[in-house]
PDB file of N, CA and C in Angstrom:
ATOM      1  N   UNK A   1       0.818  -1.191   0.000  1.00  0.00           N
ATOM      2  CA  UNK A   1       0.000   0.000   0.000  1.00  0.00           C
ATOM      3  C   UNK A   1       0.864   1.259   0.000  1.00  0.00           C
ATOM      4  N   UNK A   2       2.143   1.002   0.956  1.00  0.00           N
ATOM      5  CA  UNK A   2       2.954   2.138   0.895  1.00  0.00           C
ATOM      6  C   UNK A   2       3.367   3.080  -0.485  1.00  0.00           C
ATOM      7  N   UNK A   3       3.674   1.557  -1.139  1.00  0.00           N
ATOM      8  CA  UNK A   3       4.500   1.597  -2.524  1.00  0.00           C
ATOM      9  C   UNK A   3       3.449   2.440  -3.825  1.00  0.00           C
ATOM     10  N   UNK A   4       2.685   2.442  -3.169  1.00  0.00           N
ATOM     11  CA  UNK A   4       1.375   2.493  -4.524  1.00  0.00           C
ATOM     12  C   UNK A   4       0.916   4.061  -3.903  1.00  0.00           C
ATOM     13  N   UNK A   5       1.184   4.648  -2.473  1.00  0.00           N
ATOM     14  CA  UNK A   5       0.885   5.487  -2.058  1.00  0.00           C
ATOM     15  C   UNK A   5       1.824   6.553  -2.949  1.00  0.00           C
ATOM     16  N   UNK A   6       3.407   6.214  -3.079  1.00  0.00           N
ATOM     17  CA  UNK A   6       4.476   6.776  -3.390  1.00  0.00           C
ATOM     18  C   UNK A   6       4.560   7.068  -4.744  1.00  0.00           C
ATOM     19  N   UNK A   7       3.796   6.217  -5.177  1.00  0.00           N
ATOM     20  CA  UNK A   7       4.003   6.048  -6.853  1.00  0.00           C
ATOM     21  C   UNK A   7       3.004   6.894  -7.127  1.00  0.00           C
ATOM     22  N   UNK A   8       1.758   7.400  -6.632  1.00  0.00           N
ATOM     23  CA  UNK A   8       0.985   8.519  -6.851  1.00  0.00           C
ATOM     24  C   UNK A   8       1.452   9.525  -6.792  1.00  0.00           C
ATOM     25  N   UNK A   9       1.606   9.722  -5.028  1.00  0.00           N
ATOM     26  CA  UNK A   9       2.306  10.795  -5.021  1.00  0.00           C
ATOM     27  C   UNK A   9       3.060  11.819  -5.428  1.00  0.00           C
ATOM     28  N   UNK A  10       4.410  10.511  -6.230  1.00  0.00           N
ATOM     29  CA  UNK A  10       5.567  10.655  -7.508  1.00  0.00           C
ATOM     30  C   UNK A  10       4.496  11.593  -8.475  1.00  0.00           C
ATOM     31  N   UNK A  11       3.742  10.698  -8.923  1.00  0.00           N
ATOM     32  CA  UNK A  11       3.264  10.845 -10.261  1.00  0.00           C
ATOM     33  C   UNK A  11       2.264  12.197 -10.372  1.00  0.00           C
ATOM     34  N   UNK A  12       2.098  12.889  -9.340  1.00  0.00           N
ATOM     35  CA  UNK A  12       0.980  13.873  -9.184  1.00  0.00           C
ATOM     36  C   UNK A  12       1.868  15.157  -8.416  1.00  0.00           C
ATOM     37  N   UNK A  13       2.962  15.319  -8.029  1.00  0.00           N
ATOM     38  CA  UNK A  13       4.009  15.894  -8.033  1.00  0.00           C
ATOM     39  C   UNK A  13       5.323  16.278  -8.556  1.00  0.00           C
ATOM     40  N   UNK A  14       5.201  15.638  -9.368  1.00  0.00           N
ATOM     41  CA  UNK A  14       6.520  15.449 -10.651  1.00  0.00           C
ATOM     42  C   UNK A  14       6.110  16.870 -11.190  1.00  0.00           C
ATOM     43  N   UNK A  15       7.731  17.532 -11.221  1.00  0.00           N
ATOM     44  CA  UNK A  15       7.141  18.832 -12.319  1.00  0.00           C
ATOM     45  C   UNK A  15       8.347  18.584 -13.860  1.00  0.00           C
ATOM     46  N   UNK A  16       8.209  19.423 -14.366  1.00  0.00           N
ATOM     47  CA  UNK A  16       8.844  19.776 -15.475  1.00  0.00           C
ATOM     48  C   UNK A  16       9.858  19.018 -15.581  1.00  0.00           C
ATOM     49  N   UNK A  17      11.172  19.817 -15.035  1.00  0.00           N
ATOM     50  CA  UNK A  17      12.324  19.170 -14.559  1.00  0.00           C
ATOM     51  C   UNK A  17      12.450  18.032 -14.982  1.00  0.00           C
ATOM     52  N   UNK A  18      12.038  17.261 -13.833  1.00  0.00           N
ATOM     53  CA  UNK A  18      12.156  16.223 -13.666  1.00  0.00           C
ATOM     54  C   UNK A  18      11.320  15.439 -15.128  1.00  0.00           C
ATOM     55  N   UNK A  19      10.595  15.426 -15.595  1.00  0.00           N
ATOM     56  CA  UNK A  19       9.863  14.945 -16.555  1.00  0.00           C
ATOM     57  C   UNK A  19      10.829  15.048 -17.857  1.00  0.00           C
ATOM     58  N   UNK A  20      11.248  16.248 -17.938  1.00  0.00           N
ATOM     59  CA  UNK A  20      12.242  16.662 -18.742  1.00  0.00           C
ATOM     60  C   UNK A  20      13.470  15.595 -18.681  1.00  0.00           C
ATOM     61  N   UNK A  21      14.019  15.544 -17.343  1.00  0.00           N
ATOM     62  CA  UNK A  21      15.198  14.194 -17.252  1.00  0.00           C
ATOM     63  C   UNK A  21      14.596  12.803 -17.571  1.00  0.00           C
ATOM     64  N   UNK A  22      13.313  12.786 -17.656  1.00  0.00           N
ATOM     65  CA  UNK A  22      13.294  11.033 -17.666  1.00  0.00           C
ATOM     66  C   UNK A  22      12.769  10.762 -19.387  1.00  0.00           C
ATOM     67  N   UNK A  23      12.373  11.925 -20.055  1.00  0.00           N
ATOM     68  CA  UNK A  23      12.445  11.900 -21.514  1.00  0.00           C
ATOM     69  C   UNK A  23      13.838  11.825 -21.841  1.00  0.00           C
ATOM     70  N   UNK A  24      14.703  12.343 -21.196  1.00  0.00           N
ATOM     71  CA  UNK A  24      16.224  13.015 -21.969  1.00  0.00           C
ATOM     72  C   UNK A  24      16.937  11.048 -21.483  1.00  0.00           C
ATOM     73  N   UNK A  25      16.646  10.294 -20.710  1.00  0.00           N
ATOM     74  CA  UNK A  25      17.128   8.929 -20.129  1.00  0.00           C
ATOM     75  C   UNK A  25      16.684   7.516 -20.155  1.00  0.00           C
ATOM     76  N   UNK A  26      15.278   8.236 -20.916  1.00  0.00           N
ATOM     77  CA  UNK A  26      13.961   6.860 -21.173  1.00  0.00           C
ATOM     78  C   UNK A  26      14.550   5.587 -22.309  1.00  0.00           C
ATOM     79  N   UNK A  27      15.520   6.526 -23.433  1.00  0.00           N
ATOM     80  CA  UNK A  27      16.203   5.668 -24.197  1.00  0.00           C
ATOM     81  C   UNK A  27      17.215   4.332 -23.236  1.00  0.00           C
ATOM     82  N   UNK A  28      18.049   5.057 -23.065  1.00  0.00           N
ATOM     83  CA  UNK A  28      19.102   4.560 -22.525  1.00  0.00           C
ATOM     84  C   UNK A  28      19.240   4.070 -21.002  1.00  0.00           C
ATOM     85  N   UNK A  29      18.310   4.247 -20.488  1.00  0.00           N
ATOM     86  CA  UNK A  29      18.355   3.383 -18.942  1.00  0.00           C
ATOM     87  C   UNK A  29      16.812   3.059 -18.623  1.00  0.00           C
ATOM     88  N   UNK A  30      17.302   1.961 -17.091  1.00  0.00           N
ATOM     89  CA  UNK A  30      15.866   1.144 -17.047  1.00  0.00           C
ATOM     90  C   UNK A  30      14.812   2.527 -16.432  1.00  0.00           C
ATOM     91  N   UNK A  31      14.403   2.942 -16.549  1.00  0.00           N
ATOM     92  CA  UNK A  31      13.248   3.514 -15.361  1.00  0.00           C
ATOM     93  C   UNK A  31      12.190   3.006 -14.508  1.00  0.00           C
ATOM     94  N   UNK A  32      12.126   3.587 -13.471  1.00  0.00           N
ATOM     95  CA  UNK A  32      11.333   2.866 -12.460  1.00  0.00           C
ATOM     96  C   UNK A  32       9.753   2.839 -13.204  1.00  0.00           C
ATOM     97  N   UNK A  33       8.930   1.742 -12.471  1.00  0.00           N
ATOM     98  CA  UNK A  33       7.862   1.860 -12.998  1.00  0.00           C
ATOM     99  C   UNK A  33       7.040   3.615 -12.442  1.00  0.00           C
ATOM    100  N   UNK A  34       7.046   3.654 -11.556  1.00  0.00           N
ATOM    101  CA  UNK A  34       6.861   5.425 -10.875  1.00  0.00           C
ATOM    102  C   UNK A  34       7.378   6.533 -11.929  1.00  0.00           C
ATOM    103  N   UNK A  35       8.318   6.431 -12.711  1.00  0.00           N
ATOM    104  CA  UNK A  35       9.194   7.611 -13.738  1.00  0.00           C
ATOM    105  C   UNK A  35       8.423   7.285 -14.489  1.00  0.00           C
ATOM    106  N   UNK A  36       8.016   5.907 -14.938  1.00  0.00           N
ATOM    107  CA  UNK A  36       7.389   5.706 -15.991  1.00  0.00           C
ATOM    108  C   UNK A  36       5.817   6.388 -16.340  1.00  0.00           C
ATOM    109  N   UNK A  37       5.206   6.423 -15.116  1.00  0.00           N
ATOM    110  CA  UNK A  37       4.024   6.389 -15.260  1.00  0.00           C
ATOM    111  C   UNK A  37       3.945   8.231 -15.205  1.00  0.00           C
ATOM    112  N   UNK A  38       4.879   8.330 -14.372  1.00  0.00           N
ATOM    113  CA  UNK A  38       4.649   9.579 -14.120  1.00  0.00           C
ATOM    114  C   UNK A  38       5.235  10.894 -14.712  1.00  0.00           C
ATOM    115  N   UNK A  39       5.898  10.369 -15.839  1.00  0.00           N
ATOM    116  CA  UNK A  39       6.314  10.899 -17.282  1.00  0.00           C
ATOM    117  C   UNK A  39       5.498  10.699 -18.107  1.00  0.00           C
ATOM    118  N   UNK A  40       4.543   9.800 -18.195  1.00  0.00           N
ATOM    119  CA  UNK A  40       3.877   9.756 -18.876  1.00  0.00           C
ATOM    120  C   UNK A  40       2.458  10.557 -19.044  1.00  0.00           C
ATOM    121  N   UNK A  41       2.149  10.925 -17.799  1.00  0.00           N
ATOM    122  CA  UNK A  41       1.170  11.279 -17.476  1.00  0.00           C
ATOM    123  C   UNK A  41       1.234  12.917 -17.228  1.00  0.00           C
ATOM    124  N   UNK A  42       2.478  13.416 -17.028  1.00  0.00           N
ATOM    125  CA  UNK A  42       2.624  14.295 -16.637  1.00  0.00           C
ATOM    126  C   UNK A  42       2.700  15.523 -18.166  1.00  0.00           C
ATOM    127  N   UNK A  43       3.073  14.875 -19.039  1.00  0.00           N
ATOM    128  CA  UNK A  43       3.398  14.965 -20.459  1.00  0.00           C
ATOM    129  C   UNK A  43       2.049  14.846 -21.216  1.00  0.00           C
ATOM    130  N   UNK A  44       1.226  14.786 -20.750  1.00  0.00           N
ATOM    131  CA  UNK A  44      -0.003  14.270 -21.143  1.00  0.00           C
ATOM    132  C   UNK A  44      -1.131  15.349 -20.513  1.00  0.00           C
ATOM    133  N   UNK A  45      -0.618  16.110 -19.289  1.00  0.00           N
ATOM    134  CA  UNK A  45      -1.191  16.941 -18.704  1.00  0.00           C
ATOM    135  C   UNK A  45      -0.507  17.966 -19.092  1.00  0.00           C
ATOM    136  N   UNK A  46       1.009  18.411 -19.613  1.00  0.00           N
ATOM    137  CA  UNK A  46       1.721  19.794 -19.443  1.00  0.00           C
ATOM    138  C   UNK A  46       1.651  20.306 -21.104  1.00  0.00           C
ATOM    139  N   UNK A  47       1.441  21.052 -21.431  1.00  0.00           N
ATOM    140  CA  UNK A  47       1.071  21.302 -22.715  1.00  0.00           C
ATOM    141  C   UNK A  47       2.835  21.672 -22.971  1.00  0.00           C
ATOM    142  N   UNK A  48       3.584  22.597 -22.511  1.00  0.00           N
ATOM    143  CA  UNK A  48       5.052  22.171 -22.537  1.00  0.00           C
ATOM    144  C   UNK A  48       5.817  21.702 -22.608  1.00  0.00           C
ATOM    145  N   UNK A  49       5.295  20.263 -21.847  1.00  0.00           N
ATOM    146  CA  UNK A  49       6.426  19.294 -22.315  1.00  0.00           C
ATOM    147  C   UNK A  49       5.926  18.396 -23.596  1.00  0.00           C
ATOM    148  N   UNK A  50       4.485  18.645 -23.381  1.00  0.00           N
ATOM    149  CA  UNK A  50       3.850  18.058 -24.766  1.00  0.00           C
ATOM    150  C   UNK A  50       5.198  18.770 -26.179  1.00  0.00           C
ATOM    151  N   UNK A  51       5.186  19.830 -25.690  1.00  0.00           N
ATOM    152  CA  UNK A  51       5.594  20.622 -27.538  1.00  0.00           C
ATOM    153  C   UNK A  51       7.125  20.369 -27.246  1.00  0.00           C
ATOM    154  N   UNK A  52       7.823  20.097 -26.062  1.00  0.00           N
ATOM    155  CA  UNK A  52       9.423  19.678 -25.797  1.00  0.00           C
ATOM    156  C   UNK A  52       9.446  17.991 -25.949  1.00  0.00           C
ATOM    157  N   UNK A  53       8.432  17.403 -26.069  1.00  0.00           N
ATOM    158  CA  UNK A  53       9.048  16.238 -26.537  1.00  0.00           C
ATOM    159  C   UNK A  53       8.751  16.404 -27.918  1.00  0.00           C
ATOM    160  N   UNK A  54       7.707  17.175 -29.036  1.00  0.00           N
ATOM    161  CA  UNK A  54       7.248  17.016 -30.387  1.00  0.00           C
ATOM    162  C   UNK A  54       8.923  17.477 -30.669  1.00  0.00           C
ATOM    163  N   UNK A  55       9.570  18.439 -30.144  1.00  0.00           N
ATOM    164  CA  UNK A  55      10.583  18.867 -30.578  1.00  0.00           C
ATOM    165  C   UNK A  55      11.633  17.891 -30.650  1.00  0.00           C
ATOM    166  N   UNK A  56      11.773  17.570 -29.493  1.00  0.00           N
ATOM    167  CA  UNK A  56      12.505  16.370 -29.548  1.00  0.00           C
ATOM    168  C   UNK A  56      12.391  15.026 -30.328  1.00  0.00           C
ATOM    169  N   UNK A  57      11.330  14.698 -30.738  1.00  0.00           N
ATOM    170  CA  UNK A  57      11.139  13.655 -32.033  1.00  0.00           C
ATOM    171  C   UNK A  57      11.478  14.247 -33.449  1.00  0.00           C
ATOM    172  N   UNK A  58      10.869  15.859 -33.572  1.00  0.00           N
ATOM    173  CA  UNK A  58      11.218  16.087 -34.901  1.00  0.00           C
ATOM    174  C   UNK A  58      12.608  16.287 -34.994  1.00  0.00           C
ATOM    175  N   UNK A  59      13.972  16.415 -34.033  1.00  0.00           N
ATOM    176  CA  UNK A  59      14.988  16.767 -34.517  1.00  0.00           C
ATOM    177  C   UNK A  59      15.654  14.985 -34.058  1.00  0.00           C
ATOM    178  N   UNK A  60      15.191  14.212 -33.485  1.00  0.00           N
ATOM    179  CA  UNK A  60      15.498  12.920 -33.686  1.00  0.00           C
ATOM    180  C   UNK A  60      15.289  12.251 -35.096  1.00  0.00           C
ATOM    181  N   UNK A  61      14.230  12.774 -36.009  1.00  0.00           N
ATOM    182  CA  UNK A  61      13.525  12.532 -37.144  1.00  0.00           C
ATOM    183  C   UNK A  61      14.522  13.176 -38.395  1.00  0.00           C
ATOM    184  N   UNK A  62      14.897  14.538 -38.005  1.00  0.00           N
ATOM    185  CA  UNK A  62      15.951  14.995 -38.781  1.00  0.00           C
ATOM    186  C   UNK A  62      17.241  14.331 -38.706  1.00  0.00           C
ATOM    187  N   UNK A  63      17.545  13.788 -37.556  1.00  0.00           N
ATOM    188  CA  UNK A  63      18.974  13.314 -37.673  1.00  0.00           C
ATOM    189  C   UNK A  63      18.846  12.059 -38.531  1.00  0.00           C
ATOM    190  N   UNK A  64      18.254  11.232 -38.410  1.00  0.00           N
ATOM    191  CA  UNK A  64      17.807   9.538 -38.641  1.00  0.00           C
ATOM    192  C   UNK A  64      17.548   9.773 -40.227  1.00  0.00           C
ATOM    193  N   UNK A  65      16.826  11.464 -40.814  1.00  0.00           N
ATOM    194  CA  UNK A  65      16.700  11.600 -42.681  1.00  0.00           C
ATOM    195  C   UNK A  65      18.306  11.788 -42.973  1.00  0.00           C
ATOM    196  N   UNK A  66      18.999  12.495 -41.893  1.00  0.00           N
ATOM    197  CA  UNK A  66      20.018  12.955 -42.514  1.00  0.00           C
ATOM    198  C   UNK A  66      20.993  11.723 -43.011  1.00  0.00           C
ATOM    199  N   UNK A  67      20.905  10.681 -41.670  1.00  0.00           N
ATOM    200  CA  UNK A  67      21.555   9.569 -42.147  1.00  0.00           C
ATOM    201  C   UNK A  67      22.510   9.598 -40.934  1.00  0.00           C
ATOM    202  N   UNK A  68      22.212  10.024 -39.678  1.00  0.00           N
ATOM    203  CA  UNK A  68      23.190   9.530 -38.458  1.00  0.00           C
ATOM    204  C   UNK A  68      22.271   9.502 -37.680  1.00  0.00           C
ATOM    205  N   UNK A  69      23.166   9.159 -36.666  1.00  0.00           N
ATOM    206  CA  UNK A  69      22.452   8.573 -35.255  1.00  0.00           C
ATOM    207  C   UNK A  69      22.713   9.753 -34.233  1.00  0.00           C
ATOM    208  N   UNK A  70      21.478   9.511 -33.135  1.00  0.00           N
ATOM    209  CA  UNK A  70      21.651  10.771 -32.468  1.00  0.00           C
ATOM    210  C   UNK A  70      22.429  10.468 -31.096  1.00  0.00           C
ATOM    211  N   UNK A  71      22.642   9.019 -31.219  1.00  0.00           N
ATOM    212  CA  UNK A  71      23.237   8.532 -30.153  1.00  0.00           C
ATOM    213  C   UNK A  71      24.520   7.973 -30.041  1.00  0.00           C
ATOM    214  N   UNK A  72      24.988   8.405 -31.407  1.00  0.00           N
ATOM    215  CA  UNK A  72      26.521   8.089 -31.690  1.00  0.00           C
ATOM    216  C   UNK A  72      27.300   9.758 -31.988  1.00  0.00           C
ATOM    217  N   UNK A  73      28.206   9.703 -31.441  1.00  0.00           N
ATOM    218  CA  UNK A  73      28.836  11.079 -31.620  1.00  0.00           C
ATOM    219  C   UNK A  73      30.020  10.387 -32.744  1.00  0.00           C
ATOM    220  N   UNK A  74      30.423  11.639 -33.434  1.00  0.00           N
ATOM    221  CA  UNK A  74      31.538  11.291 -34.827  1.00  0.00           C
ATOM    222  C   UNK A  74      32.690  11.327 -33.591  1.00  0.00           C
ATOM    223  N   UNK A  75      33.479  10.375 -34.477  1.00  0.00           N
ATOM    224  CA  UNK A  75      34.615  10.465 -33.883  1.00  0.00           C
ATOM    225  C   UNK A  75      35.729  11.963 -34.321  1.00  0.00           C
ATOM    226  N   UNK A  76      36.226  12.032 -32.813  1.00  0.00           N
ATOM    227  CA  UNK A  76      37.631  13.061 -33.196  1.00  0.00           C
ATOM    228  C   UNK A  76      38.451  13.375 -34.757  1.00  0.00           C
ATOM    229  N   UNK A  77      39.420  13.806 -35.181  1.00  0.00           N
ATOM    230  CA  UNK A  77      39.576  14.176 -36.667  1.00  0.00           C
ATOM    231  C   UNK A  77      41.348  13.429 -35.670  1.00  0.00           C
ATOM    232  N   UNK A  78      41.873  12.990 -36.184  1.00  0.00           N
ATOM    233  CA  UNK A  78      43.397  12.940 -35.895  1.00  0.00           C
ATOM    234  C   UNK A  78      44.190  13.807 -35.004  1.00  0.00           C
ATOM    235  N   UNK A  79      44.060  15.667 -36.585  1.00  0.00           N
ATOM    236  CA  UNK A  79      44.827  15.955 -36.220  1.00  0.00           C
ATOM    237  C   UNK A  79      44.559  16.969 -34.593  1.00  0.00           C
ATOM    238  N   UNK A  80      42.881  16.688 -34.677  1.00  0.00           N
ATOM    239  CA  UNK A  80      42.398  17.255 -33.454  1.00  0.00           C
ATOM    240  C   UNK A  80      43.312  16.680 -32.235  1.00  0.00           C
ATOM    241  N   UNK A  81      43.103  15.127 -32.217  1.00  0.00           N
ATOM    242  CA  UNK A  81      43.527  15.010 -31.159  1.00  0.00           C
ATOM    243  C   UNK A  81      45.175  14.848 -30.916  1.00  0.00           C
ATOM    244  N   UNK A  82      45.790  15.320 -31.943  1.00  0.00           N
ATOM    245  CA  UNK A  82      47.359  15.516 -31.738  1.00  0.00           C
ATOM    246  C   UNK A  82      47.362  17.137 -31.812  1.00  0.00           C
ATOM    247  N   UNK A  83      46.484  17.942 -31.529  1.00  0.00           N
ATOM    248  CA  UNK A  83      46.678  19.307 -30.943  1.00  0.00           C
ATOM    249  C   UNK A  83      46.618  19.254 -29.550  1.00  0.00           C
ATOM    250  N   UNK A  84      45.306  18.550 -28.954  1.00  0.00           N
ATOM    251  CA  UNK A  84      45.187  18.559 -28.060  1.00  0.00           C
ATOM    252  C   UNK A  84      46.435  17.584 -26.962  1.00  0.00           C
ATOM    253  N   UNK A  85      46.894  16.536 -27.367  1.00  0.00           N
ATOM    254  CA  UNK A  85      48.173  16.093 -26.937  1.00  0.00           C
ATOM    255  C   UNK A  85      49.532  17.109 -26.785  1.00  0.00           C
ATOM    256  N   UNK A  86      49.548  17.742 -27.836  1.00  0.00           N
ATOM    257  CA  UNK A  86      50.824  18.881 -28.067  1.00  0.00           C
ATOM    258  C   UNK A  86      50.564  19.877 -27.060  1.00  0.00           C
ATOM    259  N   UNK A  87      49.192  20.260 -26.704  1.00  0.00           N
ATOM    260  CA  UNK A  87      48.646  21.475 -26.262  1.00  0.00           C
ATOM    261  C   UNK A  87      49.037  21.024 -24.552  1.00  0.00           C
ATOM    262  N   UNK A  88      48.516  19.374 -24.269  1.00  0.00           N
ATOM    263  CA  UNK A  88      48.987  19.182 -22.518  1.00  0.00           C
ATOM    264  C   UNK A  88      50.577  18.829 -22.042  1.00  0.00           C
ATOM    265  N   UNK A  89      50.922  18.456 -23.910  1.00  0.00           N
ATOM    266  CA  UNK A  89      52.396  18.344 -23.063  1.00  0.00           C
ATOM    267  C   UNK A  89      53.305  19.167 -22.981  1.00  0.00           C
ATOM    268  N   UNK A  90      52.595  20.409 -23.827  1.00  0.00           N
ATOM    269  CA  UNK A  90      53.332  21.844 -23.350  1.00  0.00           C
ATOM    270  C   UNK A  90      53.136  22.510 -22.343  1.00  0.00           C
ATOM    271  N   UNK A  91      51.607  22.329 -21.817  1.00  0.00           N
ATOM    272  CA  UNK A  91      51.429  22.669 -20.272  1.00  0.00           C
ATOM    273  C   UNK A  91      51.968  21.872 -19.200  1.00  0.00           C
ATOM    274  N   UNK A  92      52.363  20.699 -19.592  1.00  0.00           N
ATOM    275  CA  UNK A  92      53.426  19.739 -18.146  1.00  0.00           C
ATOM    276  C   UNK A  92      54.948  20.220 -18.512  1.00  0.00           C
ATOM    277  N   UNK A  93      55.063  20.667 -19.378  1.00  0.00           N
ATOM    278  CA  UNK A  93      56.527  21.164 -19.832  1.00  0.00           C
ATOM    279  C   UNK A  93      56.805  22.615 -18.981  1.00  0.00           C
ATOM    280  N   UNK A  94      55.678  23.443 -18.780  1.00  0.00           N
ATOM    281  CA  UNK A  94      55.488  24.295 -18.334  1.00  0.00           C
ATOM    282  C   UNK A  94      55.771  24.492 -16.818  1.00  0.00           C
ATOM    283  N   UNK A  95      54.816  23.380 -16.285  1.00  0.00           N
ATOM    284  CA  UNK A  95      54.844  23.589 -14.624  1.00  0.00           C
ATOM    285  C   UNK A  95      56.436  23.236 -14.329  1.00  0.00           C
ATOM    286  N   UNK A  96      56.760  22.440 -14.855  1.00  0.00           N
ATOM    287  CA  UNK A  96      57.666  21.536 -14.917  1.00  0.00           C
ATOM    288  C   UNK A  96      59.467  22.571 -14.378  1.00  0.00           C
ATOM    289  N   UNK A  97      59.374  23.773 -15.280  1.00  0.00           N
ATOM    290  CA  UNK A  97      60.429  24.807 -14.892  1.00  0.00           C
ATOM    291  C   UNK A  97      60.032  25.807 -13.887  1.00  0.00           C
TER     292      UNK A  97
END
């Protein structure tokens, strides 16, 4: 009874924020059944997050026409990351005198 007390509670107190984090994590991790319901519902009541998740599908929708993933980042360029190597071992060269 406790559990079911909490999970209302959750779900009828949840603001923005928080609704906002469990759209931005719903992909990629488990959520409780409580996040669940109460993202769901809450999104369903907030006319805001209604139009912040449409946003969020249509530029998920743009990435997926363009032909990448929104959940893979490009990798580094080479010579990027041999600036950035040159760049710390001139700052340990530095402290160093």
């Amino acid at each position: 009874m406790t559990r079911w007390f909490n999970t209302i509670w959750y779900v009828l107190t949840l603001r923005c924020e928080e609704a906002d984090r469990i759209r931005s994590v719903a992909a990629s991790e488990t959520l409780t059944r409580a996040e669940r319901i109460g993202g769901s519902l809450h999104t369903a009541l907030c006319r805001s997050c209604r139009n912040a998740r449409r946003q969020v599908e249509r530029l998920d929708q743009a990435l997926r026409d363009l032909g990448e993933s929104p959940a893979q980042p490009s990798p580094m360029p080479e010579a990027g990351r041999e600036r950035i190597a040159r760049a710390m071992s001139e700052r340990l060269d530095e402290k160093d005198v």
